[in-house]
Protein backbone atom coordinates (compact mmCIF):
# COMPACT_ATOMS: atom_id res chain seq x y z
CA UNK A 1 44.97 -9.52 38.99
CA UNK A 2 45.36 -6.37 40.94
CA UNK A 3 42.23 -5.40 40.21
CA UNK A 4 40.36 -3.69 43.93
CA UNK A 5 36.53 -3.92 43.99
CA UNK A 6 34.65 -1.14 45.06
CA UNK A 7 31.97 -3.29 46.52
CA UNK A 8 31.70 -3.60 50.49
CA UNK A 9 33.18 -6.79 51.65
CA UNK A 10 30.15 -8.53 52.27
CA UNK A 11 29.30 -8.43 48.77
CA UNK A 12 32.81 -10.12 47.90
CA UNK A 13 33.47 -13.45 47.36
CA UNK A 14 36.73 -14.06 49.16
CA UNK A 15 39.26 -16.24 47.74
CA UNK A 16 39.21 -17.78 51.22
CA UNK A 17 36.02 -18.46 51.17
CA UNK A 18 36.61 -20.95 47.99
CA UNK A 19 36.75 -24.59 48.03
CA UNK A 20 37.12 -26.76 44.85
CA UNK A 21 35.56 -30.04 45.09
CA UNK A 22 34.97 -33.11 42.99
CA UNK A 23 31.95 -34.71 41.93
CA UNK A 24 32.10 -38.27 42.06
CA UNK A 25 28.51 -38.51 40.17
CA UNK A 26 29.16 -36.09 36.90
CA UNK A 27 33.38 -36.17 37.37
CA UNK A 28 33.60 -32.51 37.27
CA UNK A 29 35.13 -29.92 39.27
CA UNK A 30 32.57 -27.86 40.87
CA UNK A 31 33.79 -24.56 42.69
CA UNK A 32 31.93 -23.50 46.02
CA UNK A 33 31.49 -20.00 47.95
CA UNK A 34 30.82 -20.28 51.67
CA UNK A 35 29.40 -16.72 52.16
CA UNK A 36 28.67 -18.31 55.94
CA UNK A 37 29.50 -21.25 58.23
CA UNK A 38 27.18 -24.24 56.97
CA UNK A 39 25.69 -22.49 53.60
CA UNK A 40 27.10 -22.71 50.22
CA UNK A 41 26.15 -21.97 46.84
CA UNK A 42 28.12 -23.08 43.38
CA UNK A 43 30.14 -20.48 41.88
CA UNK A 44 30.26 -20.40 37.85
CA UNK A 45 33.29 -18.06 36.86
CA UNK A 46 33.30 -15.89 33.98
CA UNK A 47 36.22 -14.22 32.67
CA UNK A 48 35.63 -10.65 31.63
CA UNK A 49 39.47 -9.56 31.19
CA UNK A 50 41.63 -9.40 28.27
CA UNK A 51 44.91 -10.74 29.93
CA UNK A 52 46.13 -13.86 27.69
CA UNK A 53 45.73 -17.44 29.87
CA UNK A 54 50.01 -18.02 30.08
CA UNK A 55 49.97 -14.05 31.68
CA UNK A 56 47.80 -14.91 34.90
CA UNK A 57 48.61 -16.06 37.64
CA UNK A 58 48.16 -19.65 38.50
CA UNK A 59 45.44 -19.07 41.19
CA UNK A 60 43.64 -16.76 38.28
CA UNK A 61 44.44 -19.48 35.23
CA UNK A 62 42.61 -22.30 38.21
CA UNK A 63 39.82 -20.16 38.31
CA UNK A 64 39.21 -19.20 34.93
CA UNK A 65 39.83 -22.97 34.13
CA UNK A 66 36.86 -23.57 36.11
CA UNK A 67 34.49 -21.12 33.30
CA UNK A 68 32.25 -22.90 30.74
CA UNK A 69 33.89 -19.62 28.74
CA UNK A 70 36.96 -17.80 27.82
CA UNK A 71 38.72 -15.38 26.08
CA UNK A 72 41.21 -16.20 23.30
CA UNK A 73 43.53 -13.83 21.84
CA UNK A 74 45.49 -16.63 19.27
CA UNK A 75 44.82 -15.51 15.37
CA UNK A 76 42.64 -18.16 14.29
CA UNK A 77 41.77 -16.69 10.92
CA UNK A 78 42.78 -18.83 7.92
CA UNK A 79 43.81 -16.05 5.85
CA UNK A 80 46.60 -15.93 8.78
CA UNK A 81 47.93 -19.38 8.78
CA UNK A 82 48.41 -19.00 5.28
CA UNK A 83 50.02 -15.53 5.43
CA UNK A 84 52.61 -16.43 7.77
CA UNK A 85 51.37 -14.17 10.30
CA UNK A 86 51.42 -16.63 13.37
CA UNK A 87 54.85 -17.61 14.92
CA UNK A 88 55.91 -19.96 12.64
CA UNK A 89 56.31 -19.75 8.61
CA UNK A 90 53.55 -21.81 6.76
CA UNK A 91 54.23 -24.37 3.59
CA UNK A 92 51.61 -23.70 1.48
CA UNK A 93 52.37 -23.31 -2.06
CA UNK A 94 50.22 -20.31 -2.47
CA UNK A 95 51.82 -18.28 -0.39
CA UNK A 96 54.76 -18.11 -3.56
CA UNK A 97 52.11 -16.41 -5.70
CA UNK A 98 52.66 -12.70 -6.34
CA UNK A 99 49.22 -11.81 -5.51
CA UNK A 100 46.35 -13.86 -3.04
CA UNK A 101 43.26 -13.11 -2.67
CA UNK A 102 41.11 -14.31 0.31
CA UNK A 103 37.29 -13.87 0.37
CA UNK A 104 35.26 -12.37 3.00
CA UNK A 105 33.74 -15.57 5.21
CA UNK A 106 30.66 -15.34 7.21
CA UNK A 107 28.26 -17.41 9.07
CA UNK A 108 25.00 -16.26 8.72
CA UNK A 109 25.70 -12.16 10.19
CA UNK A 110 28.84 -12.82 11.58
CA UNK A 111 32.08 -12.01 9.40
CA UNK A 112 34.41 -14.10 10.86
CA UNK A 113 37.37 -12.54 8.03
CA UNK A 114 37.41 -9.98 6.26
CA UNK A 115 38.37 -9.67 2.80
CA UNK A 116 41.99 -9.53 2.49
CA UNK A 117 44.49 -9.44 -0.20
CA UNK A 118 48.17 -9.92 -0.04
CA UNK A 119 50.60 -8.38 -2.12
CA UNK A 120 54.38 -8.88 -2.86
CA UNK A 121 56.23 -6.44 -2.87
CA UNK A 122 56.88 -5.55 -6.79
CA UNK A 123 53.11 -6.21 -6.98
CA UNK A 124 52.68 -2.46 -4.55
CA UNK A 125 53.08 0.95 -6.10
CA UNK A 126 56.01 2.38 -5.98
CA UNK A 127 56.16 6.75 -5.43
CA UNK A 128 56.52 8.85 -8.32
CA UNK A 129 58.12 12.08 -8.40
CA UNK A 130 55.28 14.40 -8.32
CA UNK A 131 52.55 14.51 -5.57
CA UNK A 132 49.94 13.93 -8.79
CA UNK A 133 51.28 11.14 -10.51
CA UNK A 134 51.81 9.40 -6.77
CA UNK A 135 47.97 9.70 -6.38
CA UNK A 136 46.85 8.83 -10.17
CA UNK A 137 48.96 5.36 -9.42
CA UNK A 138 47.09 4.30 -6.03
CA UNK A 139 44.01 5.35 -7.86
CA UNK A 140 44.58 2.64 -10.91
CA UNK A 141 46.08 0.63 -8.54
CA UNK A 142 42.64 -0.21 -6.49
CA UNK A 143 40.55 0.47 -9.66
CA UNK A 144 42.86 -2.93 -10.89
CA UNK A 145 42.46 -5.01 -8.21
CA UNK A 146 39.20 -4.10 -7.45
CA UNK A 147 40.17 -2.73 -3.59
CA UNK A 148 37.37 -1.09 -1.42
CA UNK A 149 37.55 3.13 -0.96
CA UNK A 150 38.79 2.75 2.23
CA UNK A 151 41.36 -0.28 3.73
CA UNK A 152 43.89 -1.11 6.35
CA UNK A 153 46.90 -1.78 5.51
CA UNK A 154 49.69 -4.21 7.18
CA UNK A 155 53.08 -4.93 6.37
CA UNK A 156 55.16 -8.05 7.08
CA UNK A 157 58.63 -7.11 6.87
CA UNK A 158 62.50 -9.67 7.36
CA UNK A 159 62.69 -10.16 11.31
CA UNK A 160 66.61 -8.63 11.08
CA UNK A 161 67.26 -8.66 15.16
CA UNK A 162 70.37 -7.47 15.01
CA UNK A 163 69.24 -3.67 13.71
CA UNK A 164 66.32 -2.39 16.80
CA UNK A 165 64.36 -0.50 13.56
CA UNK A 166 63.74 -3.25 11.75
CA UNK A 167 63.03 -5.94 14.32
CA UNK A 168 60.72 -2.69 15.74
CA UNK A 169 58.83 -1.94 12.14
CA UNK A 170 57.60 -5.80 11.67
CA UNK A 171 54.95 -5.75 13.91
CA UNK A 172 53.03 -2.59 13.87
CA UNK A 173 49.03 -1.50 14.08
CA UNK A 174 46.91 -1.56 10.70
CA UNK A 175 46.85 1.42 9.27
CA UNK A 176 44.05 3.51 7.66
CA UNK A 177 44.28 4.22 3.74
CA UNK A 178 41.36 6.15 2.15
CA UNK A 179 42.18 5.76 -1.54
CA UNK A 180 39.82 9.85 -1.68
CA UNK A 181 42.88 11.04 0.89
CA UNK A 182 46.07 12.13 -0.62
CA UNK A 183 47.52 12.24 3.06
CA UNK A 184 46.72 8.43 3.57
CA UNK A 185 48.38 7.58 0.57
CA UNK A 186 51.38 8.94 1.25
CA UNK A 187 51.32 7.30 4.60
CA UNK A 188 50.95 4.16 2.48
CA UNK A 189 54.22 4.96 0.26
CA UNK A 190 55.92 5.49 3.75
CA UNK A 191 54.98 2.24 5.28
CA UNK A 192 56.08 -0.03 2.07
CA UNK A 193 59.44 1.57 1.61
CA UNK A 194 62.53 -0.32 1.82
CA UNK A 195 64.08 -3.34 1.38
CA UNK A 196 63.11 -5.48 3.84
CA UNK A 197 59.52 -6.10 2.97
CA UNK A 198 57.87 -9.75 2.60
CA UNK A 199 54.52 -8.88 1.82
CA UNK A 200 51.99 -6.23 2.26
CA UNK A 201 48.34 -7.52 3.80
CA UNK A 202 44.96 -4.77 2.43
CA UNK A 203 42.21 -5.63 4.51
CA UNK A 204 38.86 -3.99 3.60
CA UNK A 205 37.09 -1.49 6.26
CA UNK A 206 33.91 -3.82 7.45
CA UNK A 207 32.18 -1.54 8.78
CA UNK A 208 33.39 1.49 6.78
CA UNK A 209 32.46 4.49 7.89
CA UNK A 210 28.89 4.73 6.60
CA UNK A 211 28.14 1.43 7.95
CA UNK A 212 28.71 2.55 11.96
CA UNK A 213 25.85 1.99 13.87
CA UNK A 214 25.61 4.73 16.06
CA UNK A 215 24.47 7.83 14.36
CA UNK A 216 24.72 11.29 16.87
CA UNK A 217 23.74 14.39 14.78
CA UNK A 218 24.70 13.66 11.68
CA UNK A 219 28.00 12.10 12.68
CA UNK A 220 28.89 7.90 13.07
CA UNK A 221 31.38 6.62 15.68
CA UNK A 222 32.73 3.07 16.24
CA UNK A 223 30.97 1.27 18.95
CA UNK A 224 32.84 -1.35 21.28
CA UNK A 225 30.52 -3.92 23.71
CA UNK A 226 31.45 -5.33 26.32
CA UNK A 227 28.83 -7.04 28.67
CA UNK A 228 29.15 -8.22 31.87
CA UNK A 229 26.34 -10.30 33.35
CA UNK A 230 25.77 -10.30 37.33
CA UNK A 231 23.52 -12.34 39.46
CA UNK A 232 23.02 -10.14 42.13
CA UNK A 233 22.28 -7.37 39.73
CA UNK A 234 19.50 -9.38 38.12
CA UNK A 235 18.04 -10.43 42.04
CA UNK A 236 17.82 -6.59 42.53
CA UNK A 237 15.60 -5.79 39.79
């Protein structure tokens, strides 16, 4: 939506220039582009934005309803469901225990979790008075529990509505903890003060930082794909 192509118009495909049909033989929708009077060609749609389905627009959701693919932004990992995380608050009895552990899943190359462990929150170090002691207590802390070098850290804290800070402080980004970086840590101590927190979620760093891919000079950075495949791109060639 909103979106302008920079493509001349003859290049378009014009919403008016769409016609959704039904085929009595298969019983499918099939959607149609008539670039001119008397020729048509099928039209498979493939949704390349990051928009949840319910925020489109109904024309959009119609067309993307059309694709053989989609993109789905609901949290579908198990670890999750089981954590609470989702809009509703699960049953399962291990979700009681102090500490839960969840392994890292894959299939084949693909990780589709990470390994995760879930604290309460007397089970999370608590700051001592010196800067010294404060990092000598993370350190035994993830020496005890067996945590990677570096994690992410989120916290789930009581949904209190009625004060803005708190309903503002559940829901926040994971944040970076390098058990080697004293500054981290104390960001840690910061996030997992107060009374008002459930649980607190470590996730380990897959990749961590000397597992990045792309190597310039000595230096790795985080690499993001996104592909977009285009018929008339691939007539050109």
């Amino acid at each position: 939506p909103n979106e302008v192509s920079m493509l001349p118009e003859a290049k378009q495909i014009l919403y008016r220039s769409l016609e959704i049909e039904h085929d009595a033989e298969t019983d499918q929708l099939r959607l149609w582009h008539y670039p001119n009077e008397g020729t048509r060609e099928e039209i498979v749609p493939m949704y390349m934005g990051f928009f949840h389905m319910m925020a489109l627009p109904s024309f959009h959701r119609l067309i993307v309803d059309m694709s053989p693919t989609g993109y789905h932004m609901e949290r579908l990992k198990p670890n999750e469901h089981r954590e609470g995380l989702l809009p509703y608050q699960p049953s399962d009895p291990a979700y009681g225990q102090p500490l839960r552990h969840y392994p890292r899943l894959r299939i084949g190359r693909f990780v589709l979790q990470r390994e995760m462990w879930a604290f309460s929150p007397e089970n999370v170090p608590q700051p001592e008075e010196d800067e010294f002691s404060r990092f000598l207590t993370m350190y035994a802390w993830a020496k005890e529990h067996e945590l990677p070098e570096e994690i992410f850290v989120r916290v789930k804290r009581k949904r209190d509505f009625s004060k803005f800070d708190h309903s503002f402080r559940t829901a926040h980004k994971p944040m970076l903890v390098d058990f080697e970086n004293f500054f981290t840590l104390e960001t840690f101590f910061y996030m997992t003060e107060g009374d008002n927190v459930e649980a607190v979620h470590v996730e380990e760093m897959l990749p961590n930082p000397r597992q990045l891919p792309l190597a310039i000079d000595g230096q790795r950075y985080v690499v993001e794909f996104q592909i977009e495949m285009n018929r008339g791109a691939l007539d050109n060639e």
